[in-house]
PDB file of N, CA and C in Angstrom:
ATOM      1  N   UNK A   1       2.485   3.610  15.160  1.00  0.00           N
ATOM      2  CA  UNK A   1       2.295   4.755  14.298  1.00  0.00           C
ATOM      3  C   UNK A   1       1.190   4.440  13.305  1.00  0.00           C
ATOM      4  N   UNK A   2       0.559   5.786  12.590  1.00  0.00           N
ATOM      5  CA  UNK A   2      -0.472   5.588  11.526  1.00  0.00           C
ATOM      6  C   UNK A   2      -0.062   5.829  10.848  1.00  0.00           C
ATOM      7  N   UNK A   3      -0.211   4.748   9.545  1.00  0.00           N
ATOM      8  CA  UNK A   3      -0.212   5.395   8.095  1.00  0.00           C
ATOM      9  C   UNK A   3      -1.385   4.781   7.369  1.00  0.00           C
ATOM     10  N   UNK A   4      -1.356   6.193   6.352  1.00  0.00           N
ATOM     11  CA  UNK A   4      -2.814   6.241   5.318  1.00  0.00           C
ATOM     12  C   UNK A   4      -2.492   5.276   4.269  1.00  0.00           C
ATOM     13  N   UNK A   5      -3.399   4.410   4.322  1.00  0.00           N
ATOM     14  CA  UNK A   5      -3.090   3.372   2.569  1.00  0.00           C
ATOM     15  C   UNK A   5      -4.430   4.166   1.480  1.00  0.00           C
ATOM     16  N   UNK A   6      -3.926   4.453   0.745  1.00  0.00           N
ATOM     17  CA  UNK A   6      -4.854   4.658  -0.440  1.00  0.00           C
ATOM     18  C   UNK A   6      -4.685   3.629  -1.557  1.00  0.00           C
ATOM     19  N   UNK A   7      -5.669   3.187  -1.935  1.00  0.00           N
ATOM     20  CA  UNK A   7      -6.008   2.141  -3.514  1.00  0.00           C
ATOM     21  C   UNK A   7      -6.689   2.952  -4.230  1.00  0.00           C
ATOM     22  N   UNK A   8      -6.073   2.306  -5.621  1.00  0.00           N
ATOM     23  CA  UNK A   8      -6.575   3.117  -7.186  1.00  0.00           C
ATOM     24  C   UNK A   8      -6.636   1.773  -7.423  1.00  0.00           C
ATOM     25  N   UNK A   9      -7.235   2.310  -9.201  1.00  0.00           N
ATOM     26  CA  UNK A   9      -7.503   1.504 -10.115  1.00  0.00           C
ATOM     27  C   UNK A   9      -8.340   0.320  -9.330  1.00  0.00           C
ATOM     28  N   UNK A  10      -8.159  -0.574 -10.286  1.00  0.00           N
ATOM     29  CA  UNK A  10      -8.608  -2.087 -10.261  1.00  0.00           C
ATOM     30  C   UNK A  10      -8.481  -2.353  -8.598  1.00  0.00           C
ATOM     31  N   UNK A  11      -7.634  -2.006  -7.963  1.00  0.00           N
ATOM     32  CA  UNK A  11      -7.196  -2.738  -6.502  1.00  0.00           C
ATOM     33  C   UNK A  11      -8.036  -2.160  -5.744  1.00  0.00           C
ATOM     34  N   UNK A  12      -8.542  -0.444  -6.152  1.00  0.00           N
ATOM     35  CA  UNK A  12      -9.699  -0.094  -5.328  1.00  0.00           C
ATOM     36  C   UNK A  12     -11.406  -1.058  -5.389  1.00  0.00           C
ATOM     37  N   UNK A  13     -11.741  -1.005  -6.675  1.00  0.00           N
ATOM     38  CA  UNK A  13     -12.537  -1.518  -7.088  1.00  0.00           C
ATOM     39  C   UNK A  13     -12.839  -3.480  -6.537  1.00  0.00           C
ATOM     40  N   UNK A  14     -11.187  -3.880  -6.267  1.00  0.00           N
ATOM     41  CA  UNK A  14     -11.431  -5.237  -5.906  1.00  0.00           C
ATOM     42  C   UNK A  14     -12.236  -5.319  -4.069  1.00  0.00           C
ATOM     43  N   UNK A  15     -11.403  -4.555  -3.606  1.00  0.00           N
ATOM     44  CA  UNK A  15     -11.309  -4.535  -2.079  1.00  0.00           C
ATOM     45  C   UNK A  15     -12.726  -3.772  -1.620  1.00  0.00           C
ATOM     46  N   UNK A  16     -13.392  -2.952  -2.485  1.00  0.00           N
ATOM     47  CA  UNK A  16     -14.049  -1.727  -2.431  1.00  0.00           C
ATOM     48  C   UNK A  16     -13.728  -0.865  -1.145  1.00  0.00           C
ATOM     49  N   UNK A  17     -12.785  -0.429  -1.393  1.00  0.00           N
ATOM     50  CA  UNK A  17     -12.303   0.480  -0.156  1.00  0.00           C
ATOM     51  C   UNK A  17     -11.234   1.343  -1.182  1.00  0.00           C
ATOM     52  N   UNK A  18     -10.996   2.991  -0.891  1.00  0.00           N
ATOM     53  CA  UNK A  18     -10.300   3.916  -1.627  1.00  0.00           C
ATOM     54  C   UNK A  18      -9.155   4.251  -0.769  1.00  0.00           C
ATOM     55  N   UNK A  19      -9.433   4.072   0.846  1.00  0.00           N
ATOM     56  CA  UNK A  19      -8.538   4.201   1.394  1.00  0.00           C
ATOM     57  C   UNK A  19      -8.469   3.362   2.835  1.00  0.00           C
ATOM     58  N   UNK A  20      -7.544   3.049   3.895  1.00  0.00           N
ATOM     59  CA  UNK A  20      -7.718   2.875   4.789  1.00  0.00           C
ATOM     60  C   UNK A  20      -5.994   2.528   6.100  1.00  0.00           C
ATOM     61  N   UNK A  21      -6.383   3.266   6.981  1.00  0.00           N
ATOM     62  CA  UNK A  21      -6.058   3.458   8.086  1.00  0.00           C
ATOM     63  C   UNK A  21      -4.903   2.085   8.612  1.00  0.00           C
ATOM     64  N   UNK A  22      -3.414   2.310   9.008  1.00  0.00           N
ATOM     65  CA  UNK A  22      -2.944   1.396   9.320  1.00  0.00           C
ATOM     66  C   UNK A  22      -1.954   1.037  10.530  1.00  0.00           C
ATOM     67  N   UNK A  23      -2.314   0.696  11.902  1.00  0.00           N
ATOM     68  CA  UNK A  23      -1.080   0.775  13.001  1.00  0.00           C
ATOM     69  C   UNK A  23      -0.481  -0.519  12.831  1.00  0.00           C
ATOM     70  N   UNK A  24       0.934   0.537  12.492  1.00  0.00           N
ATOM     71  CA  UNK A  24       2.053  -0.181  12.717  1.00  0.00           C
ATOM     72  C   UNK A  24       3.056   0.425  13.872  1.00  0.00           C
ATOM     73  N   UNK A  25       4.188  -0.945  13.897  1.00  0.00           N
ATOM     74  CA  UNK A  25       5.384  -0.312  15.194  1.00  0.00           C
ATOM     75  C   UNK A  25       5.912   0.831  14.460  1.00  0.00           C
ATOM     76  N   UNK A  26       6.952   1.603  14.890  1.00  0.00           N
ATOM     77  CA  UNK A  26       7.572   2.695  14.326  1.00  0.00           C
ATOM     78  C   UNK A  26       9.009   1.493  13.940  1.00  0.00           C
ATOM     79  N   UNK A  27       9.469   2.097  12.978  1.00  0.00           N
ATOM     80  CA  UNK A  27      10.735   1.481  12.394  1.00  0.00           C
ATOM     81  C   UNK A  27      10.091   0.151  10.752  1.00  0.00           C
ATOM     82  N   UNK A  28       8.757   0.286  11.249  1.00  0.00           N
ATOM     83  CA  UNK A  28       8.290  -0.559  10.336  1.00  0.00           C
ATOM     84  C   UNK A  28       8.321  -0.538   8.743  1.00  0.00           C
ATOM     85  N   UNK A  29       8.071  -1.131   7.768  1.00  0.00           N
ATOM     86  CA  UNK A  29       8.515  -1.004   6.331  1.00  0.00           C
ATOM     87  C   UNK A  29       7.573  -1.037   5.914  1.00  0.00           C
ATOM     88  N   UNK A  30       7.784  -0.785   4.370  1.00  0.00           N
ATOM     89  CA  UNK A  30       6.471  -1.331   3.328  1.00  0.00           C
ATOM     90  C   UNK A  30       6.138  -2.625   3.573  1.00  0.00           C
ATOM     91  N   UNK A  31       7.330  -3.498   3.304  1.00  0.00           N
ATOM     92  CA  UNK A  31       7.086  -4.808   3.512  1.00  0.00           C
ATOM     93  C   UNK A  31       6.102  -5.445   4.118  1.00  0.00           C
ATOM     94  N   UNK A  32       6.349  -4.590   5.724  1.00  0.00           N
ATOM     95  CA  UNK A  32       5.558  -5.001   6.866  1.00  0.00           C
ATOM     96  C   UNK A  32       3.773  -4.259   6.432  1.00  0.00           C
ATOM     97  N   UNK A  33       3.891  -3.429   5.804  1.00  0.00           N
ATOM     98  CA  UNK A  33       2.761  -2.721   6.007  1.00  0.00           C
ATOM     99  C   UNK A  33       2.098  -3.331   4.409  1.00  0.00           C
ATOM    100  N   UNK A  34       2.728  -4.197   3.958  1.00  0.00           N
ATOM    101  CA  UNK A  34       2.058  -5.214   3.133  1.00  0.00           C
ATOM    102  C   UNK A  34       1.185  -6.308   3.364  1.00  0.00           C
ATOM    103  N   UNK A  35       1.874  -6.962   4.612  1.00  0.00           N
ATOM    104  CA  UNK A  35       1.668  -7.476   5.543  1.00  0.00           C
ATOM    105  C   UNK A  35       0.577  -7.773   6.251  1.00  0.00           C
ATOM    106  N   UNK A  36       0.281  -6.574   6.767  1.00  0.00           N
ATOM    107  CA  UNK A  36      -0.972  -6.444   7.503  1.00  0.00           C
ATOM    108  C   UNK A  36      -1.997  -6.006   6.363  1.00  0.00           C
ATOM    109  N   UNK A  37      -1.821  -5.210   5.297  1.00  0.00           N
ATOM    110  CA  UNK A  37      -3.142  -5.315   4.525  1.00  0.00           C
ATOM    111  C   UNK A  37      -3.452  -6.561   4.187  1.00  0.00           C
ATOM    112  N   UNK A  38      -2.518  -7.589   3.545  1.00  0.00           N
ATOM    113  CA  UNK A  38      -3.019  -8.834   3.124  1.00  0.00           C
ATOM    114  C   UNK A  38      -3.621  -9.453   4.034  1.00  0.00           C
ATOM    115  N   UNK A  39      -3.427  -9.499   5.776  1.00  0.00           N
ATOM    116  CA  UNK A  39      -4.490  -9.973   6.932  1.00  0.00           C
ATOM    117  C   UNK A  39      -5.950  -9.595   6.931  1.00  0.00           C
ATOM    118  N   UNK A  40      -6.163  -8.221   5.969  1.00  0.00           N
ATOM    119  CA  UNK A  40      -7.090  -7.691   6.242  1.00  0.00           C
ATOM    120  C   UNK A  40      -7.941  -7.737   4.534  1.00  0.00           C
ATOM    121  N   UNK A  41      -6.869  -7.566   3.984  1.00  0.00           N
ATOM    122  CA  UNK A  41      -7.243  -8.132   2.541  1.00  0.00           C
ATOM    123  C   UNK A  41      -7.278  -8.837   1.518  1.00  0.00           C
ATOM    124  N   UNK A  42      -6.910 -10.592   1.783  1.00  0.00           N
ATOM    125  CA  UNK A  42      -6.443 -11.213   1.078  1.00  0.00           C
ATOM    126  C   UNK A  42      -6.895 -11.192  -0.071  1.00  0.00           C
ATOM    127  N   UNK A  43      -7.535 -10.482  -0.683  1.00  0.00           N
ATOM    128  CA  UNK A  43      -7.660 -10.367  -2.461  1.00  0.00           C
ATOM    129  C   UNK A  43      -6.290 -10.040  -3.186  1.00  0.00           C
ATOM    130  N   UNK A  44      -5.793  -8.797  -2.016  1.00  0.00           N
ATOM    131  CA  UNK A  44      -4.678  -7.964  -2.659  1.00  0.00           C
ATOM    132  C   UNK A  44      -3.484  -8.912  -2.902  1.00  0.00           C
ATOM    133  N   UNK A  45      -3.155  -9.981  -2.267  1.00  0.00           N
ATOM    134  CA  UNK A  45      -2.279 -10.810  -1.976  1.00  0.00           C
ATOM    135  C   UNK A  45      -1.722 -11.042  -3.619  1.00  0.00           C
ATOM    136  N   UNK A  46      -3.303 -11.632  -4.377  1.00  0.00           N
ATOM    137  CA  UNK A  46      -2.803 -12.178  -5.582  1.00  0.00           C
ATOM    138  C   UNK A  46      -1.738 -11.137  -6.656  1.00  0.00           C
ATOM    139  N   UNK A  47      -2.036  -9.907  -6.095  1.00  0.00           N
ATOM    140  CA  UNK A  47      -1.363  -8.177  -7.125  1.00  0.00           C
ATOM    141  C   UNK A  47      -0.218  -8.347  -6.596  1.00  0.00           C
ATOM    142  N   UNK A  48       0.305  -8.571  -5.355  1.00  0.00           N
ATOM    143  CA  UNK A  48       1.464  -8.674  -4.798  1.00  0.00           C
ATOM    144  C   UNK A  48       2.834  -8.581  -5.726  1.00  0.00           C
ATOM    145  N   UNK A  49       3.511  -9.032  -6.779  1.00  0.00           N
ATOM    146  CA  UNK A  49       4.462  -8.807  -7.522  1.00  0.00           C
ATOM    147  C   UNK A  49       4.541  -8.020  -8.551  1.00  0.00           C
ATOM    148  N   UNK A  50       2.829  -7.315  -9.303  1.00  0.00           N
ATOM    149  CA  UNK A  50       2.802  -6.265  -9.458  1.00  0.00           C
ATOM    150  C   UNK A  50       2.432  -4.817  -9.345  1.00  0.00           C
ATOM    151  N   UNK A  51       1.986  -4.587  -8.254  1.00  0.00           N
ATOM    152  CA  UNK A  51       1.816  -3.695  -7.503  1.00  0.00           C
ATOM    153  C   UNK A  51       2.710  -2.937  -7.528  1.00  0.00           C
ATOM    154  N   UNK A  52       2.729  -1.304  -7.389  1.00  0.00           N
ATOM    155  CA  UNK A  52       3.271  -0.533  -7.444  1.00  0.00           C
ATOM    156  C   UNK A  52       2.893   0.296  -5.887  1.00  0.00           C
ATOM    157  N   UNK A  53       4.184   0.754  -5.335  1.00  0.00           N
ATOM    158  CA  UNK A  53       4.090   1.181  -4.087  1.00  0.00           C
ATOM    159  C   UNK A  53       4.467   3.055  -4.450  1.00  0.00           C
ATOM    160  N   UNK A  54       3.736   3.949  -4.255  1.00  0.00           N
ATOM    161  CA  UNK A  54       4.161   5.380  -3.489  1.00  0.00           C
ATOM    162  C   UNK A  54       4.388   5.893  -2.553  1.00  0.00           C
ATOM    163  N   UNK A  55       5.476   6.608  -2.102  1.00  0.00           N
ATOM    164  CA  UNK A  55       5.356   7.427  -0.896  1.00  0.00           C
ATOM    165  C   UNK A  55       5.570   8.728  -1.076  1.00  0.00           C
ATOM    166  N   UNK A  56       3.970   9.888  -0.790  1.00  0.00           N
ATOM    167  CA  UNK A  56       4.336  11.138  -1.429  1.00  0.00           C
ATOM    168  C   UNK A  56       4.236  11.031  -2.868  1.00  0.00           C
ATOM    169  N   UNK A  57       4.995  11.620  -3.404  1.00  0.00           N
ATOM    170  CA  UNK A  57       5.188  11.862  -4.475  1.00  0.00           C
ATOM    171  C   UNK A  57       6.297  10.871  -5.375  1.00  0.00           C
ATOM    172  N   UNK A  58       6.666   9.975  -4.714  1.00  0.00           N
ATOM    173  CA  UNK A  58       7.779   9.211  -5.508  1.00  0.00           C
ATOM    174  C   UNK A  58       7.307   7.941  -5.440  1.00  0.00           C
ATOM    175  N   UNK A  59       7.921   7.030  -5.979  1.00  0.00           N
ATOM    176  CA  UNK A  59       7.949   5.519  -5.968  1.00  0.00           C
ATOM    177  C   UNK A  59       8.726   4.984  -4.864  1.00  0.00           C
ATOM    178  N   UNK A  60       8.434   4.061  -3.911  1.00  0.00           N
ATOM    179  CA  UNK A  60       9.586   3.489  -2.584  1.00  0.00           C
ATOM    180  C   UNK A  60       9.490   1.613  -2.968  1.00  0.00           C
ATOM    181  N   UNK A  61      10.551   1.214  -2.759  1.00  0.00           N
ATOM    182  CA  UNK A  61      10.543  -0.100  -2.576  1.00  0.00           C
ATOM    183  C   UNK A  61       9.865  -0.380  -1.411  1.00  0.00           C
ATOM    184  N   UNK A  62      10.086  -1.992  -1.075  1.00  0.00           N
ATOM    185  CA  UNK A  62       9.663  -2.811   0.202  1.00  0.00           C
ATOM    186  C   UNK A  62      10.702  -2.534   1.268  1.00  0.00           C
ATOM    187  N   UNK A  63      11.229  -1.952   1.049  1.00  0.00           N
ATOM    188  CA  UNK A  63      12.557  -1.790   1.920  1.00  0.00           C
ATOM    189  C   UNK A  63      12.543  -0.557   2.583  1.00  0.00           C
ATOM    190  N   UNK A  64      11.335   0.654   2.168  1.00  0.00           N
ATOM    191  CA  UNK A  64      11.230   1.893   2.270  1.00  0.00           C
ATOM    192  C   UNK A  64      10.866   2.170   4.313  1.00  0.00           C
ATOM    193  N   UNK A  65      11.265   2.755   4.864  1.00  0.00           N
ATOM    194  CA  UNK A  65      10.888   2.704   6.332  1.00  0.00           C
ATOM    195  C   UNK A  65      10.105   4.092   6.562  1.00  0.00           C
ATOM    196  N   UNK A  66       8.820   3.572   6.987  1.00  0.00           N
ATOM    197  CA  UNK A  66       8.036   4.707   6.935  1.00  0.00           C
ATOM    198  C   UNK A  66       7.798   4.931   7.869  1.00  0.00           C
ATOM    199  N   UNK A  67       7.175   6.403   7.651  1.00  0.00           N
ATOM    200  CA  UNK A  67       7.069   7.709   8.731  1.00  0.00           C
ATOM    201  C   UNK A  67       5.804   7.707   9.869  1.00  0.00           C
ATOM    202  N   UNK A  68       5.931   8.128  10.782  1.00  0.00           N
ATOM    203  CA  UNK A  68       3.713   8.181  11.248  1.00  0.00           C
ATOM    204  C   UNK A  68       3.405   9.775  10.462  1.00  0.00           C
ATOM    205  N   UNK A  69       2.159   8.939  10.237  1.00  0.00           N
ATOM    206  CA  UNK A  69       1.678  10.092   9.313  1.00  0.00           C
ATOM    207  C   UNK A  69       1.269   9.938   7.676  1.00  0.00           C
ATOM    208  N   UNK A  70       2.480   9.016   7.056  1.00  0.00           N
ATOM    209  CA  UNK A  70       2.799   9.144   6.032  1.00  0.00           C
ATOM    210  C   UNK A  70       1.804   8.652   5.195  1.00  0.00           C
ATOM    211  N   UNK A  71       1.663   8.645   3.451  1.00  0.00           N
ATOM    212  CA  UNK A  71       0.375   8.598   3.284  1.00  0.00           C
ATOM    213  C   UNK A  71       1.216   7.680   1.995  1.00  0.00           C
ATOM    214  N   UNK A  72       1.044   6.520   1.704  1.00  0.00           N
ATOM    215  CA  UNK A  72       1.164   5.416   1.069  1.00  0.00           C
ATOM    216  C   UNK A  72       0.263   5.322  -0.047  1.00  0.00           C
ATOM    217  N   UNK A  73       0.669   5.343  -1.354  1.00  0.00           N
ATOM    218  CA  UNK A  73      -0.830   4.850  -2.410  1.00  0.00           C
ATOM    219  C   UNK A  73      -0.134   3.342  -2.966  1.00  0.00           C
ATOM    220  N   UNK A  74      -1.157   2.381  -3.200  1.00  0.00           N
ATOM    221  CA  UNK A  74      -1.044   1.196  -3.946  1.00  0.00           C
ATOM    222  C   UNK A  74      -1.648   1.290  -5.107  1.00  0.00           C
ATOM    223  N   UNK A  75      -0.823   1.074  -5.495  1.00  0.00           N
ATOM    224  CA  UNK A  75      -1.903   0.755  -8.056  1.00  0.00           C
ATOM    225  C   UNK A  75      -1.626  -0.267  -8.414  1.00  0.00           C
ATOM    226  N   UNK A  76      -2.239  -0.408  -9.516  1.00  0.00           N
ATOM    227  CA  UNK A  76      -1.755  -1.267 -10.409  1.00  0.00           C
ATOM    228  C   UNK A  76      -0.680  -0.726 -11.179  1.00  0.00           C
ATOM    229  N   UNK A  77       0.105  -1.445 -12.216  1.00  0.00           N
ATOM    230  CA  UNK A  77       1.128  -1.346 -12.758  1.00  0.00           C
ATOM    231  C   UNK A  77       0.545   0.035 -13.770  1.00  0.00           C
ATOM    232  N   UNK A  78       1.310   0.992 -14.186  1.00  0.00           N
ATOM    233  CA  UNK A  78       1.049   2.052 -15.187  1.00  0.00           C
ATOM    234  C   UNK A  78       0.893   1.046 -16.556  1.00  0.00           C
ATOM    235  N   UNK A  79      -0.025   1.750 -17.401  1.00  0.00           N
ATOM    236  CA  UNK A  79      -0.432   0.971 -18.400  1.00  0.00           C
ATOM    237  C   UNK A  79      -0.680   2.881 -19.644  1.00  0.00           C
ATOM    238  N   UNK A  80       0.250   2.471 -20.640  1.00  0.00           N
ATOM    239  CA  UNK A  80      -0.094   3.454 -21.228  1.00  0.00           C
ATOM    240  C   UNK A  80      -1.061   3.132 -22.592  1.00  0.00           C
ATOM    241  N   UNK A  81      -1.513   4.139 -23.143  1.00  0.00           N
ATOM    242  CA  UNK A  81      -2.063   3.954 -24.797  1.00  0.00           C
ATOM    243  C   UNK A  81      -1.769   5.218 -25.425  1.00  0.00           C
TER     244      UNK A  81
END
């Protein structure tokens, strides 16, 4: 299955990429689909514990089992002023 990764903030700017394209098996997780970006992006590796995961419109853990189709954003942690 495909799912869309989108990067913001800082994590876009590291990788220079805003979005990109990801096959995974079906039944697969965030976890897994962490996974394979860090193969492809080991910068992101170091954000790894604070990273913030979306699916849609909500927040999903690593545990979240995603859809084909589905459209994933990664950030950095919310930072207010």
């Amino acid at each position: 299955m495909k799912v869309q990764v989108q990067f913001y903030a800082q994590l876009r700017d590291l990788i220079g990429l805003r979005e990109l394209d990801i096959d995974l098996p079906e039944g697969a997780t965030v976890r897994d689909l962490l996974q394979k970006i860090y193969l492809q992006q080991p910068l992101l590796r170091a954000h790894d514990k604070s990273i913030l995961i979306g699916g849609g419109v909500e927040f999903v853990d690593r545990d979240h089992k995603l859809k084909p189709g589905e459209e994933i954003s990664i950030m950095p942690p919310l930072q207010g002023g």
